[in-house]
PDB file of N, CA and C in Angstrom:
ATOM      1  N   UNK A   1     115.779  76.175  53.951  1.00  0.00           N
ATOM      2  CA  UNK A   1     115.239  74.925  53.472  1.00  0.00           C
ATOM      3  C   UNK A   1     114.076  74.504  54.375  1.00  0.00           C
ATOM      4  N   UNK A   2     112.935  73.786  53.832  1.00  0.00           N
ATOM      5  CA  UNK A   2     111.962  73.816  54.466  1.00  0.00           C
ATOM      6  C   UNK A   2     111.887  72.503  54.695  1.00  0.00           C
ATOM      7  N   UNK A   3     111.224  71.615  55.824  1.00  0.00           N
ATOM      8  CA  UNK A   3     111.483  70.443  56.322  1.00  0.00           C
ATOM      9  C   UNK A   3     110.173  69.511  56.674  1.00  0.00           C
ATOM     10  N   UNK A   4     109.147  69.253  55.260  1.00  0.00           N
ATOM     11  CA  UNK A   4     108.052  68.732  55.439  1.00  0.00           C
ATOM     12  C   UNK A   4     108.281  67.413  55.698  1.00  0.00           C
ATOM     13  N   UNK A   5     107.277  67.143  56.874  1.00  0.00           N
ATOM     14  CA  UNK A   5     107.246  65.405  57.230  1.00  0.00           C
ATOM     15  C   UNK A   5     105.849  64.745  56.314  1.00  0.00           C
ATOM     16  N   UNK A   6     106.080  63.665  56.242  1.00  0.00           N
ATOM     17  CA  UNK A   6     105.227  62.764  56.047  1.00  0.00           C
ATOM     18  C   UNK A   6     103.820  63.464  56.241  1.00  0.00           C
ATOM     19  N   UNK A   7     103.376  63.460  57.175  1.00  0.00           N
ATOM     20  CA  UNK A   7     101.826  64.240  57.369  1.00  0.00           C
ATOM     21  C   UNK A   7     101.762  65.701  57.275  1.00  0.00           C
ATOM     22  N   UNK A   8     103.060  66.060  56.614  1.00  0.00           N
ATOM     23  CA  UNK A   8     102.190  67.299  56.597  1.00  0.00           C
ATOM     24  C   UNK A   8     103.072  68.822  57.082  1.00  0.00           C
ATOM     25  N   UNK A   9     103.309  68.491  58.185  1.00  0.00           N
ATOM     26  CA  UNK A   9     103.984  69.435  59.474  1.00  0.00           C
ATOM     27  C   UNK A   9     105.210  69.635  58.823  1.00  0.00           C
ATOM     28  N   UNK A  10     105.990  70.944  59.370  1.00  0.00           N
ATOM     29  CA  UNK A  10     106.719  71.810  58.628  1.00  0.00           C
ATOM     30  C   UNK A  10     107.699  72.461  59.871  1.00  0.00           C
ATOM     31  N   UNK A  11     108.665  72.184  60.265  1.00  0.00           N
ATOM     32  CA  UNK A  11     109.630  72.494  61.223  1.00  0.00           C
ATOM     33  C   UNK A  11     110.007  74.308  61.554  1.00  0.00           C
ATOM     34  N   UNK A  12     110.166  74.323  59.962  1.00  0.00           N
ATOM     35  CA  UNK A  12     110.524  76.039  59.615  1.00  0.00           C
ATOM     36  C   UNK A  12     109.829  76.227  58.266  1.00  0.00           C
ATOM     37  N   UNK A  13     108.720  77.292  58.331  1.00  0.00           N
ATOM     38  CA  UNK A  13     107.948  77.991  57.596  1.00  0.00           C
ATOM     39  C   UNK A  13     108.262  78.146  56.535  1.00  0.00           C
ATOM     40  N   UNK A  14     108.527  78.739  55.009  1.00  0.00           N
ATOM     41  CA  UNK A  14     109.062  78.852  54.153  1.00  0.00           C
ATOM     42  C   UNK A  14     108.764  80.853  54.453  1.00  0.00           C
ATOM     43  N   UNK A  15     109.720  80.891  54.119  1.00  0.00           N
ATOM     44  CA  UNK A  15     110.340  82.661  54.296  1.00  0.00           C
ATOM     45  C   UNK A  15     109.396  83.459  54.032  1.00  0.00           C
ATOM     46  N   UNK A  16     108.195  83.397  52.893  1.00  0.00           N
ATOM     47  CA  UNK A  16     107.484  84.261  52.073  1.00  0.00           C
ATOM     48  C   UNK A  16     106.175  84.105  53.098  1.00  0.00           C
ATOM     49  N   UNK A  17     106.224  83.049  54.013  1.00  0.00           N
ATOM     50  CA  UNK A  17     104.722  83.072  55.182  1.00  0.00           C
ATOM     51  C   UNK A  17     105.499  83.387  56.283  1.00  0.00           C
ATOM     52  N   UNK A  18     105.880  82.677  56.374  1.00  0.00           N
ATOM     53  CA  UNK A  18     106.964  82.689  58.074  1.00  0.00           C
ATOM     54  C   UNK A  18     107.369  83.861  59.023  1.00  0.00           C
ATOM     55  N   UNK A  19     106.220  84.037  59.890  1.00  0.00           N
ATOM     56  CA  UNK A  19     106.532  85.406  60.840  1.00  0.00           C
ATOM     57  C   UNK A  19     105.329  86.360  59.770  1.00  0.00           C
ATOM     58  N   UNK A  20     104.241  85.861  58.862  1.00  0.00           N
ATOM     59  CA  UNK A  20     103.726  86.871  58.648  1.00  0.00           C
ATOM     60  C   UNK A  20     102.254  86.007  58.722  1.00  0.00           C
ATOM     61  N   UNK A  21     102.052  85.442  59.388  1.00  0.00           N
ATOM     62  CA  UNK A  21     100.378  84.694  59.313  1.00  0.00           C
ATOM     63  C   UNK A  21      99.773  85.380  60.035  1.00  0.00           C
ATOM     64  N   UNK A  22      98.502  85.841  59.627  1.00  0.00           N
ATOM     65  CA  UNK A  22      97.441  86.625  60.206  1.00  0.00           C
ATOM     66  C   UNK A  22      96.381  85.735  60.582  1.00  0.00           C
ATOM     67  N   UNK A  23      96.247  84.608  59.107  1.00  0.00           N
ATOM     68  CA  UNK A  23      94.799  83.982  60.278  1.00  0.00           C
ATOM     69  C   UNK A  23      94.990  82.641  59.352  1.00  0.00           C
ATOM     70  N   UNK A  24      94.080  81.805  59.496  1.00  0.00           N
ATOM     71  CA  UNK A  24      94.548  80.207  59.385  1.00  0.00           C
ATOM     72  C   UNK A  24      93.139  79.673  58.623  1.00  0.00           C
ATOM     73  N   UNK A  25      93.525  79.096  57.363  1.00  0.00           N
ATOM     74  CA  UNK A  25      92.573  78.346  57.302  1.00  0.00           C
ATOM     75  C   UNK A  25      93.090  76.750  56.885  1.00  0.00           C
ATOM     76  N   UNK A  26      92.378  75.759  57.636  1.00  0.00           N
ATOM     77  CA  UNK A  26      92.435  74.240  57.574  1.00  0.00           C
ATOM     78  C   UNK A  26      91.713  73.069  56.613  1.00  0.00           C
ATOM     79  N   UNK A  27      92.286  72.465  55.904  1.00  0.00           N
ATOM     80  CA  UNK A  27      91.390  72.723  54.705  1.00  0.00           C
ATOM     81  C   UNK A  27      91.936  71.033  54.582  1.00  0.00           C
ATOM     82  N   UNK A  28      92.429  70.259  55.816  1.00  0.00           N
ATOM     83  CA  UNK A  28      92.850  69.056  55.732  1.00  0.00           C
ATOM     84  C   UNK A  28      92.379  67.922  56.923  1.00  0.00           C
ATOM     85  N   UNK A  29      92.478  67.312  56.532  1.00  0.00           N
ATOM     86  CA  UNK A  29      91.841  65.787  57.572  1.00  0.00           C
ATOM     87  C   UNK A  29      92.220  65.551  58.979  1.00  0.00           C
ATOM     88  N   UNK A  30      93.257  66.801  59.169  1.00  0.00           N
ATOM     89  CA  UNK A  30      93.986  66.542  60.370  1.00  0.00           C
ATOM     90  C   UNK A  30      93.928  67.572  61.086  1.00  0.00           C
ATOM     91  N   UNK A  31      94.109  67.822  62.310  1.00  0.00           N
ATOM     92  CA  UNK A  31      94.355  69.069  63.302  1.00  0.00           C
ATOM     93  C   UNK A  31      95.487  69.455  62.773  1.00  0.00           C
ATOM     94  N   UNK A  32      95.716  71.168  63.058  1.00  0.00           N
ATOM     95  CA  UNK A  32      97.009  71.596  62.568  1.00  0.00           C
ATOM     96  C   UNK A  32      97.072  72.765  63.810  1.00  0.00           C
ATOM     97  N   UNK A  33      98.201  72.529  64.611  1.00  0.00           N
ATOM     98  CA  UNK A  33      98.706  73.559  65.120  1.00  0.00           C
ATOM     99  C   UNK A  33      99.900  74.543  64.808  1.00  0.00           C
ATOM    100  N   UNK A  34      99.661  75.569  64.788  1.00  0.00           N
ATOM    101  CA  UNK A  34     100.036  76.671  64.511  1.00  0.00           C
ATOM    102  C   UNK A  34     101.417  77.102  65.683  1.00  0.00           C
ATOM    103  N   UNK A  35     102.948  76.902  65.405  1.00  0.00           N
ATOM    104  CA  UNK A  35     103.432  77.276  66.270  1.00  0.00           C
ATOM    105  C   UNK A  35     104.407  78.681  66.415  1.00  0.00           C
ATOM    106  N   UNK A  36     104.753  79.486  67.302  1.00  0.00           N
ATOM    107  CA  UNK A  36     105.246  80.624  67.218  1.00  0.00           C
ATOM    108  C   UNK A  36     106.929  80.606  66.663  1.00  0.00           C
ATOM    109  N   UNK A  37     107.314  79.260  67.012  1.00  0.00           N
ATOM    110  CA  UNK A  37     108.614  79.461  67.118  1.00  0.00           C
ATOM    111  C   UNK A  37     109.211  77.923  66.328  1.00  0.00           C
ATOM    112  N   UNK A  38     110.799  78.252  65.342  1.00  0.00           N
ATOM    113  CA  UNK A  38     110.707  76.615  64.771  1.00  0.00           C
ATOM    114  C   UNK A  38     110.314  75.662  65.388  1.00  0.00           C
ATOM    115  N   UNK A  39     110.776  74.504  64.890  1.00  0.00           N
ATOM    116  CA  UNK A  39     110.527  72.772  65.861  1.00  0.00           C
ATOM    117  C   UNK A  39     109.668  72.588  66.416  1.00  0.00           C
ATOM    118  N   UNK A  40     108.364  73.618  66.322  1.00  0.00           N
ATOM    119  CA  UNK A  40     107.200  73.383  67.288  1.00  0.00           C
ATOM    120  C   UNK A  40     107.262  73.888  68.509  1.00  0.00           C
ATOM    121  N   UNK A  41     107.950  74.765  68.580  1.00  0.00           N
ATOM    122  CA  UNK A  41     108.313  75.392  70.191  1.00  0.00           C
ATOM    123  C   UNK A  41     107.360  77.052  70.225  1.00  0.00           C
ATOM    124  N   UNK A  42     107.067  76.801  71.735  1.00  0.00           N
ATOM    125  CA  UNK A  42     106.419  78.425  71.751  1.00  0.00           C
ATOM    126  C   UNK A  42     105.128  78.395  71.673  1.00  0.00           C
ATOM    127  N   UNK A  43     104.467  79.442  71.713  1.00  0.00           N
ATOM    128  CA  UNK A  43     103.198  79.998  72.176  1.00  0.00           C
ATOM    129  C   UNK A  43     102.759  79.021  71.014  1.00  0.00           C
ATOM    130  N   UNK A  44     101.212  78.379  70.604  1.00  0.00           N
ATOM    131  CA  UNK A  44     100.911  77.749  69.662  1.00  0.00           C
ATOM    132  C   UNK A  44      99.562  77.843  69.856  1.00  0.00           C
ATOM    133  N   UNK A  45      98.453  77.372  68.307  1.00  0.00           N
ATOM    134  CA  UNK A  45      96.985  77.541  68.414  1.00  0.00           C
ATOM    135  C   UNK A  45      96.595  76.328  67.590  1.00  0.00           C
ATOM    136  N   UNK A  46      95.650  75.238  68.072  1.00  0.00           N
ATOM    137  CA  UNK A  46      95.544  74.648  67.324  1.00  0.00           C
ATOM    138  C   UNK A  46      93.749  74.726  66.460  1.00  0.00           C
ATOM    139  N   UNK A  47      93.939  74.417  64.636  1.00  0.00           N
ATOM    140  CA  UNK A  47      92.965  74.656  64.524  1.00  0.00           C
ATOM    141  C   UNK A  47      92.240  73.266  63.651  1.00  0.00           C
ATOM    142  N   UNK A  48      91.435  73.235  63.978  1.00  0.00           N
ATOM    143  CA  UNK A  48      90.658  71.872  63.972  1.00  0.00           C
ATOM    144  C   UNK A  48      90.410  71.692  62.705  1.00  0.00           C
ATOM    145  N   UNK A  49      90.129  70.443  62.350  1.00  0.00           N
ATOM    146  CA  UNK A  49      90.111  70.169  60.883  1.00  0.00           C
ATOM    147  C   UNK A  49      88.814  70.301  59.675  1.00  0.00           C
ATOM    148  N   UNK A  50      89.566  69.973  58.447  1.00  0.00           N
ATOM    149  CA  UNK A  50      88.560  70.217  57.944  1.00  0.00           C
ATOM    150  C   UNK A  50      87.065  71.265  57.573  1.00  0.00           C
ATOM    151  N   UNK A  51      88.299  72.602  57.510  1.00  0.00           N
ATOM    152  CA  UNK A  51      87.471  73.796  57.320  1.00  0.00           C
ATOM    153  C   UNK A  51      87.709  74.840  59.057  1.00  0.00           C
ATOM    154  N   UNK A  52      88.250  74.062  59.676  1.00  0.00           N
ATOM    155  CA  UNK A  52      88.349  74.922  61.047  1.00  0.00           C
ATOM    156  C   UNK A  52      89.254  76.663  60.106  1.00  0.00           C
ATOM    157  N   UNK A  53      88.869  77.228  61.131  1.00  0.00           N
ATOM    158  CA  UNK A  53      89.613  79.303  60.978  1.00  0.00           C
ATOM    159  C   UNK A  53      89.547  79.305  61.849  1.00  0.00           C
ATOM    160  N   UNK A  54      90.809  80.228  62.124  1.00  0.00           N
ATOM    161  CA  UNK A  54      91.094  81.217  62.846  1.00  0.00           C
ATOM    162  C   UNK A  54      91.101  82.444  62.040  1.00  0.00           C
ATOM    163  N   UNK A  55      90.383  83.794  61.908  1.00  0.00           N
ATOM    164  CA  UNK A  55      90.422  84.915  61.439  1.00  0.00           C
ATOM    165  C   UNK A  55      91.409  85.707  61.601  1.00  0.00           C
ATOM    166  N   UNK A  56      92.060  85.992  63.047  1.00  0.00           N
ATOM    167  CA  UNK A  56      92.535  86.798  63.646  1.00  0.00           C
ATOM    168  C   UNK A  56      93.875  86.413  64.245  1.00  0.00           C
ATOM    169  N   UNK A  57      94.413  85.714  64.223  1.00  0.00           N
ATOM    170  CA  UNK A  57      95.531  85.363  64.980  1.00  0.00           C
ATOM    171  C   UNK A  57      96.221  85.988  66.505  1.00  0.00           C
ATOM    172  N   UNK A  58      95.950  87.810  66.009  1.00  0.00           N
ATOM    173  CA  UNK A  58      95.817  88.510  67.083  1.00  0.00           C
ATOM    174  C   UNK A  58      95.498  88.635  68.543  1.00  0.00           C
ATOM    175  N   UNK A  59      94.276  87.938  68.524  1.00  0.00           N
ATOM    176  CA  UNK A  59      93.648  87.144  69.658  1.00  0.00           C
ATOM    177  C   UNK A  59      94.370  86.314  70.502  1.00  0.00           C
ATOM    178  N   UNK A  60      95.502  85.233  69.969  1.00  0.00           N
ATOM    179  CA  UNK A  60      96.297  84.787  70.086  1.00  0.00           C
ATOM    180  C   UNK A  60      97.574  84.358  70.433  1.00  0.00           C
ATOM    181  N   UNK A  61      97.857  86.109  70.336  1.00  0.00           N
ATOM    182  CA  UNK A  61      99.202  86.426  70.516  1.00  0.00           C
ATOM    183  C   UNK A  61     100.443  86.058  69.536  1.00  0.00           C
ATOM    184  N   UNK A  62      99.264  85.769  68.469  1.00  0.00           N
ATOM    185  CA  UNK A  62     100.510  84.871  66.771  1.00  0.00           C
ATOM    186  C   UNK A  62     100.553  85.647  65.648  1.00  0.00           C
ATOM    187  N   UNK A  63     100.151  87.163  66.225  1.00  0.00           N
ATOM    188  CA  UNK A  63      99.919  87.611  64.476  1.00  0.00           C
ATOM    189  C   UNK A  63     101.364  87.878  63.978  1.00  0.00           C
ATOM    190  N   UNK A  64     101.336  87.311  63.154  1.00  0.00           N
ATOM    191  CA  UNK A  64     103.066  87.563  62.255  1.00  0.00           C
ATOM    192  C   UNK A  64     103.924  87.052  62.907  1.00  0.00           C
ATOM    193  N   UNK A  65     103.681  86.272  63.799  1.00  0.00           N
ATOM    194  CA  UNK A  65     104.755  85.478  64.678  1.00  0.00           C
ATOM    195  C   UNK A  65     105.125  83.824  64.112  1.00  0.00           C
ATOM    196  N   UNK A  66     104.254  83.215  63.162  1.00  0.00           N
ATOM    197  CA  UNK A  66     104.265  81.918  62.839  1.00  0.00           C
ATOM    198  C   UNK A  66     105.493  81.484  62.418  1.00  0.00           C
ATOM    199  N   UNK A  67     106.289  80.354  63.124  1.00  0.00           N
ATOM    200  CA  UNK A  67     107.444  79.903  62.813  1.00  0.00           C
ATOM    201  C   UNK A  67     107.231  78.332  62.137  1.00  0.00           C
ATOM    202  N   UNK A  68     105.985  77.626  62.754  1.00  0.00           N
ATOM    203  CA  UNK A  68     106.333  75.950  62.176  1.00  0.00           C
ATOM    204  C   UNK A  68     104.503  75.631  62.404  1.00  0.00           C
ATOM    205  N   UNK A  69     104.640  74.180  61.878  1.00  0.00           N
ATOM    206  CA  UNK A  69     102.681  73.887  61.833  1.00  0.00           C
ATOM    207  C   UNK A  69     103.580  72.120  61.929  1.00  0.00           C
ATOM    208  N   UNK A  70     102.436  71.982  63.134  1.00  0.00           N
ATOM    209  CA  UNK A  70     102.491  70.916  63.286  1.00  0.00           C
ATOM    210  C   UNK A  70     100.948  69.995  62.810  1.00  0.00           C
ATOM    211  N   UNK A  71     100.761  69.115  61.737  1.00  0.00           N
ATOM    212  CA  UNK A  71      99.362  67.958  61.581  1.00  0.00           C
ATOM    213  C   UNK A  71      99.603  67.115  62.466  1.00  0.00           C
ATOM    214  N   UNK A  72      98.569  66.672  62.930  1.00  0.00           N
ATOM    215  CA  UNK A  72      98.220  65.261  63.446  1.00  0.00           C
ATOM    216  C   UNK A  72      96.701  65.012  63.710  1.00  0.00           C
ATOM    217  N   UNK A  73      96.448  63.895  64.267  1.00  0.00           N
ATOM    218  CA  UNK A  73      95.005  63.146  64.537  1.00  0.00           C
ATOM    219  C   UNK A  73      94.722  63.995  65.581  1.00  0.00           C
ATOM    220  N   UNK A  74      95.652  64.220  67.167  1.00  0.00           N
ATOM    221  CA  UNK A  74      94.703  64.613  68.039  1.00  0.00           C
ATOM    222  C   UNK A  74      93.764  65.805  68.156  1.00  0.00           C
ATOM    223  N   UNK A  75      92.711  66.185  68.824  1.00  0.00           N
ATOM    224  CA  UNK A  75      91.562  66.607  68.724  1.00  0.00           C
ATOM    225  C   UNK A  75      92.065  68.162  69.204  1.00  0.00           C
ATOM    226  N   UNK A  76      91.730  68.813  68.555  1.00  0.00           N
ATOM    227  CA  UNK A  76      92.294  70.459  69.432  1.00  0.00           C
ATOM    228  C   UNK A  76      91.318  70.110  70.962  1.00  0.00           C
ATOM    229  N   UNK A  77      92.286  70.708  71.975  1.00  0.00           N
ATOM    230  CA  UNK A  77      92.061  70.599  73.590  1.00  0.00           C
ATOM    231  C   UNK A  77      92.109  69.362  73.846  1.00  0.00           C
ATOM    232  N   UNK A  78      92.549  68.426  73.387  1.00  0.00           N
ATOM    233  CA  UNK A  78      92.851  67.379  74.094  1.00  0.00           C
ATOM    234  C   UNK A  78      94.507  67.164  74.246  1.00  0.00           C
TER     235      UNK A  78
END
């Protein structure tokens, strides 16, 4: 069961993505980080809004590893 909040963010992946994301595209008003492991835990990438990519995930250390995505306002690196 998949566990969307209010803005967006997603605790545990839905099965058919989950552990298989290669690269990211952001296509919403908000920062979205990308995390390795459920609940937001673990290695993570955040990608900036509104058209932000990541191509490669690889780079990263996330390819096929994606467990949860966290939205919010703050700014990737801050």
């Amino acid at each position: 069961m998949t566990s969307d909040a209010v803005d967006g963010s997603v605790r545990h992946l839905p099965d058919y993505i989950r552990g298989n994301g290669s690269s990211v595209l952001n296509n919403s008003s908000r920062t979205a980080r990308i995390y390795q492991k459920d609940n937001y835990f673990g290695r993570h990438v955040c990608v900036r809004r509104e058209g932000g990519t990541i191509s490669d995930l690889r780079s990263y250390q996330l390819n096929d590893t994606t467990h949860s995505l966290r939205n919010n306002d703050t700014p990737c690196g801050a």
